[in-house]
Protein backbone atom coordinates (compact mmCIF):
# COMPACT_ATOMS: atom_id res chain seq x y z
CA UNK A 1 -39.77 -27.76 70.43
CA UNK A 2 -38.07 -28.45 73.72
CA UNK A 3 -34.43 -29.26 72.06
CA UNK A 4 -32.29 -27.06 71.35
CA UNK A 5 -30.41 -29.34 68.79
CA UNK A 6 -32.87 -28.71 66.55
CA UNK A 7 -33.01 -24.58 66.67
CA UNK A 8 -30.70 -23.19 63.83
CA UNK A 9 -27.47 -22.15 64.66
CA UNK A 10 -27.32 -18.87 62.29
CA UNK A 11 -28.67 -15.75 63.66
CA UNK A 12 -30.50 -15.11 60.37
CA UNK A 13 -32.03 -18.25 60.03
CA UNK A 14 -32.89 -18.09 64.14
CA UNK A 15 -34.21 -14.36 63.30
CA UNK A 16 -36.44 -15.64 60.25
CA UNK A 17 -37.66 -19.12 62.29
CA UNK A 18 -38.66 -16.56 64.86
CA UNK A 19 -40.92 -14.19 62.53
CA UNK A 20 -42.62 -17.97 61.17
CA UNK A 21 -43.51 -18.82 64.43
CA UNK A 22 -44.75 -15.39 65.73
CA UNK A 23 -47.02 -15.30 62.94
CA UNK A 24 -48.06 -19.18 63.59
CA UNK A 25 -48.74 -17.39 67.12
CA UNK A 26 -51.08 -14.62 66.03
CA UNK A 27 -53.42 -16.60 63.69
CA UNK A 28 -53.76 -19.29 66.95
CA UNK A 29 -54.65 -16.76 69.00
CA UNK A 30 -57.23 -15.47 66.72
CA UNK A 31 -58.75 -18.71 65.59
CA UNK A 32 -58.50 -19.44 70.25
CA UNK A 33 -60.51 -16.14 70.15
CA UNK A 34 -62.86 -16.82 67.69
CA UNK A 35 -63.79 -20.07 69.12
CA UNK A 36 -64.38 -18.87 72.79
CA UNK A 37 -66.66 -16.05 71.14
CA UNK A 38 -68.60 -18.83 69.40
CA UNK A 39 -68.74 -20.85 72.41
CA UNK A 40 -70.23 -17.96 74.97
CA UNK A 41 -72.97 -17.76 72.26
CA UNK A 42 -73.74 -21.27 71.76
CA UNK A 43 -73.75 -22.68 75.39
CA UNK A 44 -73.86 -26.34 74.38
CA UNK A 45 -70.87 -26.03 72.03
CA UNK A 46 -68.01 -29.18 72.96
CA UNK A 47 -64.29 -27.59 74.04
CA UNK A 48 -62.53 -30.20 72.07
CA UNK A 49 -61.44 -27.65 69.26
CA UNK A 50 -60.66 -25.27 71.99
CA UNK A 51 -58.44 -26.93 73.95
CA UNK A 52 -56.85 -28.23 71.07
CA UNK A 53 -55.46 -25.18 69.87
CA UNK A 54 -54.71 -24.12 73.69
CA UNK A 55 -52.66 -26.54 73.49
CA UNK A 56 -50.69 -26.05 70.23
CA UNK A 57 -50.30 -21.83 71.45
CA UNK A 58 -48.94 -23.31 74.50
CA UNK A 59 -46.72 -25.16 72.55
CA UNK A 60 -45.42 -21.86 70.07
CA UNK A 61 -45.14 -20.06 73.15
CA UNK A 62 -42.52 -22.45 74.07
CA UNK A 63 -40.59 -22.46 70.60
CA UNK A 64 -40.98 -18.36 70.90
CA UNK A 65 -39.04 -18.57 74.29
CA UNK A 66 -36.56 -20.98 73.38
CA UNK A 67 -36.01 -19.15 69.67
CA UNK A 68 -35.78 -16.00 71.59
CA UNK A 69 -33.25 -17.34 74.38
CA UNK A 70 -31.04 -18.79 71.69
CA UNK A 71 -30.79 -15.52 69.54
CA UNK A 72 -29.82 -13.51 73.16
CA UNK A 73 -27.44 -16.64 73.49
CA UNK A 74 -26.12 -15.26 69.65
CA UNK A 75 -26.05 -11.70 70.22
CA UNK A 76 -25.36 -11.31 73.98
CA UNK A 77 -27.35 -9.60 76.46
CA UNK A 78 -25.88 -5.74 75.87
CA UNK A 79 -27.58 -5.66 72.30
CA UNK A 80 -31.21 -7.06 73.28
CA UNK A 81 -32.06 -4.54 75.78
């Protein structure tokens, strides 16, 4: 994301943009592990896929940060410990 113009400004809609993206997160990392299982059994197999979709959890990990930063922005450090 990188731009915080773009993040929603309501805590609800932050809080629900949040759960989208974390579950965007999990099936990456699944479909990252399932490739790098197929790959240590087929030697020969090209990365291309792979790094691909490094490249796009690298990118949700970013929107998770910035999400989460902007909802602690919201509800102030004493209620996210």
């Amino acid at each position: 994301m990188g731009n915080d113009a773009k993040l929603p400004t309501c805590l609800d809609d932050l809080c629900a943009l949040e759960r989208a993206v974390e579950k965007e997160w999990w099936w990456l990392a699944g479909a990252l592990y399932a490739v790098a299982e197929i790959s240590a059994e087929v030697p020969h197999t090209p990365g291309g896929r792979f790094r691909e979709l490094q490249a796009q959890k690298l990118n949700l990990d970013s929107k998770r940060v910035e999400i989460a930063a902007r909802i602690a922005s919201i509800i102030g450090p004493e209620k996210t410990a």
